[in-house]
PDB file of N, CA and C in Angstrom:
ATOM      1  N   UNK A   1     130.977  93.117  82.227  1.00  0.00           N
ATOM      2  CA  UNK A   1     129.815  93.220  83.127  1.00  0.00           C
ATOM      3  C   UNK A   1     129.009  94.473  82.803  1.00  0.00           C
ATOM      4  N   UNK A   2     127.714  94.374  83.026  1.00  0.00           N
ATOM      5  CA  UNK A   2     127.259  95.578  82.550  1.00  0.00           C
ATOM      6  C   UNK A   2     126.635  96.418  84.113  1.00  0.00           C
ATOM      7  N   UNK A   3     126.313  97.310  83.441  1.00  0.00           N
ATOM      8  CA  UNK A   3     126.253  98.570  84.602  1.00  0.00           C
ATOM      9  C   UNK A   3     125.150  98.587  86.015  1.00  0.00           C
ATOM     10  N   UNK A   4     124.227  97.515  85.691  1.00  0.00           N
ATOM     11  CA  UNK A   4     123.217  97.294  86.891  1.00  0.00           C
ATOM     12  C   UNK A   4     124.593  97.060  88.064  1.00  0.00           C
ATOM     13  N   UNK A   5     125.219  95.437  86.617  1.00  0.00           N
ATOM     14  CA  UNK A   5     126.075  95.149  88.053  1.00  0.00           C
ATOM     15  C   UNK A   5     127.266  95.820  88.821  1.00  0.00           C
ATOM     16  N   UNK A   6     127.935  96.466  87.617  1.00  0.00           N
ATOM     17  CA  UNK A   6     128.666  98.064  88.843  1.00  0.00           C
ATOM     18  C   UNK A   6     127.910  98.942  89.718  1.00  0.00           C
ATOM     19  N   UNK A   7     126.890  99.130  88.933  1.00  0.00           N
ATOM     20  CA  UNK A   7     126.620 100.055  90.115  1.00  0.00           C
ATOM     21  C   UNK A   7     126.079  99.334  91.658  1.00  0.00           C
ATOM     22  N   UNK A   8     125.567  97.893  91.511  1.00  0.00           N
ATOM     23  CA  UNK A   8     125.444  97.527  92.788  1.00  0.00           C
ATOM     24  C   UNK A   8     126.783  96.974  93.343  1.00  0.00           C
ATOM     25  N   UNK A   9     127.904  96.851  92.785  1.00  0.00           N
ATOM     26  CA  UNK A   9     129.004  96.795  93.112  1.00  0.00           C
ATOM     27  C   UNK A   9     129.425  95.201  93.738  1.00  0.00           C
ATOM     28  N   UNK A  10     128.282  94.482  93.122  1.00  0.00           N
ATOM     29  CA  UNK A  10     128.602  92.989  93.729  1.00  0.00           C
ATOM     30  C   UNK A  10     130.001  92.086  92.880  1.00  0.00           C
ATOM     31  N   UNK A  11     130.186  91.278  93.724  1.00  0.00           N
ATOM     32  CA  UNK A  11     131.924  90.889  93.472  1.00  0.00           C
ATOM     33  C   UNK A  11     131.512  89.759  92.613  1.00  0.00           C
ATOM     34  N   UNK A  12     132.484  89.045  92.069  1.00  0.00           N
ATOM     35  CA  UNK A  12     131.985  87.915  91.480  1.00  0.00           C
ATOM     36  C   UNK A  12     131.455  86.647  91.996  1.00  0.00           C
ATOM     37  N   UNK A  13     131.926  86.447  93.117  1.00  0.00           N
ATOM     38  CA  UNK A  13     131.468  85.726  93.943  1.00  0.00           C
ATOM     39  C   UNK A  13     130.070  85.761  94.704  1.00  0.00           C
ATOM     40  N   UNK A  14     130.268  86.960  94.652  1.00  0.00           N
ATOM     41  CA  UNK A  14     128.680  87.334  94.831  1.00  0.00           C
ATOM     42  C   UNK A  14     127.154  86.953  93.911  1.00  0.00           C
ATOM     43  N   UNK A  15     127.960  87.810  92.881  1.00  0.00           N
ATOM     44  CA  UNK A  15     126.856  87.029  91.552  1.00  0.00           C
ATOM     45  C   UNK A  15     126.958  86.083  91.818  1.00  0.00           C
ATOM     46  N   UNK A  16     127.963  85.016  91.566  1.00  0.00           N
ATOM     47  CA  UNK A  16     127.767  83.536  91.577  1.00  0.00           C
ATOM     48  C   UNK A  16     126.663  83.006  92.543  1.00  0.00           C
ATOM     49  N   UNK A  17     126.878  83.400  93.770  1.00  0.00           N
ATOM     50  CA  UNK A  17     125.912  83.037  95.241  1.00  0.00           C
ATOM     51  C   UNK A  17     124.301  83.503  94.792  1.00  0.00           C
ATOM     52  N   UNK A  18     124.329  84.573  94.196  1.00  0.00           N
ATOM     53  CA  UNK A  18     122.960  85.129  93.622  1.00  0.00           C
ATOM     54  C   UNK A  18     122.232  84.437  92.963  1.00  0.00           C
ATOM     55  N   UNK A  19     123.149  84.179  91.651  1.00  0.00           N
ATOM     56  CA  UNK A  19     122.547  83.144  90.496  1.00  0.00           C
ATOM     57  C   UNK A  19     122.317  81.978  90.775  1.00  0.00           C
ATOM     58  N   UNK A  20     122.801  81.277  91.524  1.00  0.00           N
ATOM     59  CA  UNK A  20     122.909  80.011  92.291  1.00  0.00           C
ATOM     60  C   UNK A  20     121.371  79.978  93.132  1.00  0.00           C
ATOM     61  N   UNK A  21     121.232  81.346  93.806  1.00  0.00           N
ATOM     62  CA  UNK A  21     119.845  81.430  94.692  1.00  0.00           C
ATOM     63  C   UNK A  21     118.757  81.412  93.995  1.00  0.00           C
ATOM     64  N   UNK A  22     118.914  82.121  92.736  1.00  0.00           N
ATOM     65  CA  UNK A  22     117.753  82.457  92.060  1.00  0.00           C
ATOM     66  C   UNK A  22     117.712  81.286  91.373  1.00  0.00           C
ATOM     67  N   UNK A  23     118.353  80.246  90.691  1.00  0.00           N
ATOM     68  CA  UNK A  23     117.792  78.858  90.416  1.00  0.00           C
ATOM     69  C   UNK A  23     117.013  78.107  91.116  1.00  0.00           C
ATOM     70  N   UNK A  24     117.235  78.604  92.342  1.00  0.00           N
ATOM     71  CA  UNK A  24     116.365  77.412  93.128  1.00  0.00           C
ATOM     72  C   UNK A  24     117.378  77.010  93.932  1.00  0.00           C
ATOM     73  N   UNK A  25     118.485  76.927  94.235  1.00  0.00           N
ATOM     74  CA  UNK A  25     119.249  76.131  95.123  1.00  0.00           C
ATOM     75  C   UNK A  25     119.690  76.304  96.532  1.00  0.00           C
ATOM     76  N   UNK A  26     119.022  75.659  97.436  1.00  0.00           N
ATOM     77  CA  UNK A  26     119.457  75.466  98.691  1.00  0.00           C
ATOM     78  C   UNK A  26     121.137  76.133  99.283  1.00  0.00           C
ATOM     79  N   UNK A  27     121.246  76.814 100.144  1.00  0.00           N
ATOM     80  CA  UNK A  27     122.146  77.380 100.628  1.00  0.00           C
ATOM     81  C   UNK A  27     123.330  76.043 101.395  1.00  0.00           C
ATOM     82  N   UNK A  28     123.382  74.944 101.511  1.00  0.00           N
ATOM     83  CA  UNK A  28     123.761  73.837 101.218  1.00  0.00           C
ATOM     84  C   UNK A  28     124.607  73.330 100.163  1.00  0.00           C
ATOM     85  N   UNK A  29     123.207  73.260  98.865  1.00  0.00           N
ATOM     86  CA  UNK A  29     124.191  73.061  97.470  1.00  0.00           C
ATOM     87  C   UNK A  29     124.529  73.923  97.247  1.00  0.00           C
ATOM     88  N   UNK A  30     124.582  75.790  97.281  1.00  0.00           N
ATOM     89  CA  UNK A  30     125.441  76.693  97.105  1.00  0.00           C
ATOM     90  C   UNK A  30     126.750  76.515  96.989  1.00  0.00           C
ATOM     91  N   UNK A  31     126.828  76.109  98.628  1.00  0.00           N
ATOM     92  CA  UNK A  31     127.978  75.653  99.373  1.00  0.00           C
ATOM     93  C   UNK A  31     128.863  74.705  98.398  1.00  0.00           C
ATOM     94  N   UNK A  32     127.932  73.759  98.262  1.00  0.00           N
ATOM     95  CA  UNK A  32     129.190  72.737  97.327  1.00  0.00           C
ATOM     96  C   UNK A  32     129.197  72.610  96.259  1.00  0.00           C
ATOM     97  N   UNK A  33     128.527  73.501  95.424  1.00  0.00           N
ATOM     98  CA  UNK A  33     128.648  73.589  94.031  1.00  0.00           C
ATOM     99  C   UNK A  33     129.844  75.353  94.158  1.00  0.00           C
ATOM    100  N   UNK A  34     129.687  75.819  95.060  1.00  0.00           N
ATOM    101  CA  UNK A  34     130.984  76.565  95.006  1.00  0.00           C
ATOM    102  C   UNK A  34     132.488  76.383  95.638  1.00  0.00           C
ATOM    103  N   UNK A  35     132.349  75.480  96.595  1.00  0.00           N
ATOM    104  CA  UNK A  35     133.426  74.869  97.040  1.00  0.00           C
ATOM    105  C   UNK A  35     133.487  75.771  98.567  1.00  0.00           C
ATOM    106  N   UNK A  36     132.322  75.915  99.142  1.00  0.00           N
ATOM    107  CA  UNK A  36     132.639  77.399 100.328  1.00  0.00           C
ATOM    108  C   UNK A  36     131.949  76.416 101.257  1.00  0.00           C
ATOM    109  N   UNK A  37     132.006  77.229 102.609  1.00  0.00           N
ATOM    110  CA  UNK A  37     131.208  76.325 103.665  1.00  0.00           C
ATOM    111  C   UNK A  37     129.763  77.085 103.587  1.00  0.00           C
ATOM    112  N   UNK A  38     128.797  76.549 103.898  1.00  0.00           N
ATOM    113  CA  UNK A  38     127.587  77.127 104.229  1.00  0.00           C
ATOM    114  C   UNK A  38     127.480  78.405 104.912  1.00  0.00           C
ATOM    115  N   UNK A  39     128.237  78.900 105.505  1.00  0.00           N
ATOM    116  CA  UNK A  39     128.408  79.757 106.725  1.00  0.00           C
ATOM    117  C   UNK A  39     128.831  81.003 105.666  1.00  0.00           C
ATOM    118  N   UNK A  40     130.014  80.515 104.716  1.00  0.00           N
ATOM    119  CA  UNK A  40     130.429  81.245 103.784  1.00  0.00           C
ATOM    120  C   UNK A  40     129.291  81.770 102.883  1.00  0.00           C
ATOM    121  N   UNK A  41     128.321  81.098 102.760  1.00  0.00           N
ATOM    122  CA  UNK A  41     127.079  81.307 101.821  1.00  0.00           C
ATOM    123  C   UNK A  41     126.712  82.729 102.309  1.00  0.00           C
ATOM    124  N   UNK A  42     126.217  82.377 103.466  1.00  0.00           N
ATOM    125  CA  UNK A  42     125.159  83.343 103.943  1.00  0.00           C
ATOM    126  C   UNK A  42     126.128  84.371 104.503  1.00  0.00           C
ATOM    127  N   UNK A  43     126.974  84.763 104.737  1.00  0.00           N
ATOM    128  CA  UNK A  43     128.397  86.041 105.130  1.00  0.00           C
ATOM    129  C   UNK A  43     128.081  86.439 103.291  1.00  0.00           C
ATOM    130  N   UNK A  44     127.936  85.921 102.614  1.00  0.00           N
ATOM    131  CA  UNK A  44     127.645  86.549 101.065  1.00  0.00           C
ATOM    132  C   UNK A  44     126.582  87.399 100.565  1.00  0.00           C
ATOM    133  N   UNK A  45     125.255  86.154 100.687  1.00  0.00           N
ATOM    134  CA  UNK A  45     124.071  86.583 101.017  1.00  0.00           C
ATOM    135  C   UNK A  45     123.712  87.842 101.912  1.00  0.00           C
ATOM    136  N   UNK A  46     124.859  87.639 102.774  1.00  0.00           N
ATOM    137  CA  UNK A  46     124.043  88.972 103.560  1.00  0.00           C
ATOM    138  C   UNK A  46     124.872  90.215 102.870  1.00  0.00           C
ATOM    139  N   UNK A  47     125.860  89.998 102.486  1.00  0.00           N
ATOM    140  CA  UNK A  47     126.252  91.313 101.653  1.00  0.00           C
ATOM    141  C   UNK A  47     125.399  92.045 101.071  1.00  0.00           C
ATOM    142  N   UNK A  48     125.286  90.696 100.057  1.00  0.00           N
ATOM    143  CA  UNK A  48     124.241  90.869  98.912  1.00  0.00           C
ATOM    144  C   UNK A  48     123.081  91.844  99.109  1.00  0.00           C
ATOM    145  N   UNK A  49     122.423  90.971 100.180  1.00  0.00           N
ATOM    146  CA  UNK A  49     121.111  92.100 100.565  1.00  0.00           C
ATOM    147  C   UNK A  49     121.471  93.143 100.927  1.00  0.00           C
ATOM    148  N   UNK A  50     122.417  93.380 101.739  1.00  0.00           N
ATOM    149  CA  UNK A  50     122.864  94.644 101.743  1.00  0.00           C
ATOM    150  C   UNK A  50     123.152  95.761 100.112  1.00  0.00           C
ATOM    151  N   UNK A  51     123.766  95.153  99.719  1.00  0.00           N
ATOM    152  CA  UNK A  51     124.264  95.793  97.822  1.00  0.00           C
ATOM    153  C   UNK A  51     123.107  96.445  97.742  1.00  0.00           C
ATOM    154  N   UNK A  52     121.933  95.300  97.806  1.00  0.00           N
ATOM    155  CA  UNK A  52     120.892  95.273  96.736  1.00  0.00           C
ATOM    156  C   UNK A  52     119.273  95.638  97.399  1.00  0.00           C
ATOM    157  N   UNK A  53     119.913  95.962  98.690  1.00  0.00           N
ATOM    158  CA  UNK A  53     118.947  96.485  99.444  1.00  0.00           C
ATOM    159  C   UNK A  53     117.706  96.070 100.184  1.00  0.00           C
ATOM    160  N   UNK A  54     117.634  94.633  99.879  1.00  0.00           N
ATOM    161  CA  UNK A  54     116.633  93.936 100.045  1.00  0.00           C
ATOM    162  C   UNK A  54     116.988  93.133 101.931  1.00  0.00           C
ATOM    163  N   UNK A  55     115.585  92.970 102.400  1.00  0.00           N
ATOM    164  CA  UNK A  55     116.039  91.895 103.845  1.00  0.00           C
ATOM    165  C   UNK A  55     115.861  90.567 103.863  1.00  0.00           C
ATOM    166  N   UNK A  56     115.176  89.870 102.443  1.00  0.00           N
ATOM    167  CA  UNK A  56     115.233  88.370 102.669  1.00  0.00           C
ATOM    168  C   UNK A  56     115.279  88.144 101.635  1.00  0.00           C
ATOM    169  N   UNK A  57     115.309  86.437 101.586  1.00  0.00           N
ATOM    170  CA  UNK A  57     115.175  85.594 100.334  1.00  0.00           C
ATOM    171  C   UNK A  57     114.106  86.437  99.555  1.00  0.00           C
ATOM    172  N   UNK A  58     113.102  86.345  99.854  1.00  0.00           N
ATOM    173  CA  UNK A  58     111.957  86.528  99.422  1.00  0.00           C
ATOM    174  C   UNK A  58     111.925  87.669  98.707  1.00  0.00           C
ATOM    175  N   UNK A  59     112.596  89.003  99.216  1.00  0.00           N
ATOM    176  CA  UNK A  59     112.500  90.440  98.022  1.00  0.00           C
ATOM    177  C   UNK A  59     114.104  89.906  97.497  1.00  0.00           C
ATOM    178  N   UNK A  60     114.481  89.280  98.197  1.00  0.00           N
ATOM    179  CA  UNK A  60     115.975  89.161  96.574  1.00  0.00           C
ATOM    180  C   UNK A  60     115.820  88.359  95.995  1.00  0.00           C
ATOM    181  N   UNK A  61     114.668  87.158  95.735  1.00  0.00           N
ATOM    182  CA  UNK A  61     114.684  86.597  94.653  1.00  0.00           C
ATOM    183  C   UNK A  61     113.863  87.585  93.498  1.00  0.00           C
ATOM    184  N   UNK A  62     112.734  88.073  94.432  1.00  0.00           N
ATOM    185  CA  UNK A  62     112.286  89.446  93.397  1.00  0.00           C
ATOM    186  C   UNK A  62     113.143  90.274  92.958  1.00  0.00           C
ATOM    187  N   UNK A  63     113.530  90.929  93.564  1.00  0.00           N
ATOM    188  CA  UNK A  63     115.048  91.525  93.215  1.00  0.00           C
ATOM    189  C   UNK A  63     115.329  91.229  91.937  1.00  0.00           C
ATOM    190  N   UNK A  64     116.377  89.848  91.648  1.00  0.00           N
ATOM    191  CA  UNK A  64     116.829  89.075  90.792  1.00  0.00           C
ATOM    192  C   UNK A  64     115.668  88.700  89.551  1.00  0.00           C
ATOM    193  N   UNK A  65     114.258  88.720  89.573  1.00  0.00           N
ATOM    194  CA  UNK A  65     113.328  88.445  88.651  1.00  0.00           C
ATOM    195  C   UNK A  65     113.701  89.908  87.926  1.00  0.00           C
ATOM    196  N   UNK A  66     114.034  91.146  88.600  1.00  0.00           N
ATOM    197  CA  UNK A  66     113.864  92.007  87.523  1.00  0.00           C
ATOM    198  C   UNK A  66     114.987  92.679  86.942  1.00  0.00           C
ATOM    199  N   UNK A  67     115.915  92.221  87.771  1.00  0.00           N
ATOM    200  CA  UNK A  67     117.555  92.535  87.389  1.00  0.00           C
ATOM    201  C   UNK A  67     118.171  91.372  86.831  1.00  0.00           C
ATOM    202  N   UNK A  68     118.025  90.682  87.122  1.00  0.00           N
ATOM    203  CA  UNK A  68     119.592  89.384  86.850  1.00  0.00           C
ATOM    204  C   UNK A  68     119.619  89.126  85.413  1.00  0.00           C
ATOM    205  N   UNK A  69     118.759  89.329  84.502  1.00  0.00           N
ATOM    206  CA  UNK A  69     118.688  89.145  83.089  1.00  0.00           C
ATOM    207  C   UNK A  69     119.338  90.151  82.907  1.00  0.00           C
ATOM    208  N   UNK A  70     119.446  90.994  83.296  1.00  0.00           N
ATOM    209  CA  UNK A  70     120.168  92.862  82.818  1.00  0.00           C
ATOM    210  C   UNK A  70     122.055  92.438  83.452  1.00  0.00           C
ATOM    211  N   UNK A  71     121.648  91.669  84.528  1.00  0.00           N
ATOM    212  CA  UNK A  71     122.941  91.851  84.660  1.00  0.00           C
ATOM    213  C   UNK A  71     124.064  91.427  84.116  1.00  0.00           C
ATOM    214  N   UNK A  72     123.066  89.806  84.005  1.00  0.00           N
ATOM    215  CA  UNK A  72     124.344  88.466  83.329  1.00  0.00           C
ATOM    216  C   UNK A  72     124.126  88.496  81.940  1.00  0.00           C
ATOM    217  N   UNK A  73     123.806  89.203  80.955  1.00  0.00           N
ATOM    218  CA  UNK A  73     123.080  89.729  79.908  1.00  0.00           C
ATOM    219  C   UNK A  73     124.857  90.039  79.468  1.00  0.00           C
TER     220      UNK A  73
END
């Protein structure tokens, strides 16, 4: 993993929920393309924004436009 993603300290599961968001996918198919309940999604998501500092979809998909290539890289 490279160092964006230590230093925001997100788990793997986390990325996964991230990358999953930033495709485009409904917090729904999250859910069942990871095997979690919906509820589980967003208890992630909200980590996430927390990590990464952001308060909605909307600045963490920005977020992810300028990091996620650096991260999963």
């Amino acid at each position: 993993a490279s160092d964006v993603y230590k230093r925001q300290n997100l788990t793997c599961k986390e990325m996964k929920v991230l990358n999953l968001l930033f495709s485009g996918l409904h917090s729904s198919v999250i859910a069942d393309t990871l095997f979690i309940s919906e509820a589980t999604v967003r208890v992630h998501l909200h980590k996430v924004y927390q990590k990464i500092a952001v308060k909605n979809k909307q600045q963490a998909l920005l977020w992810c436009k300028k990091n996620l290539s650096k991260i999963n890289s």
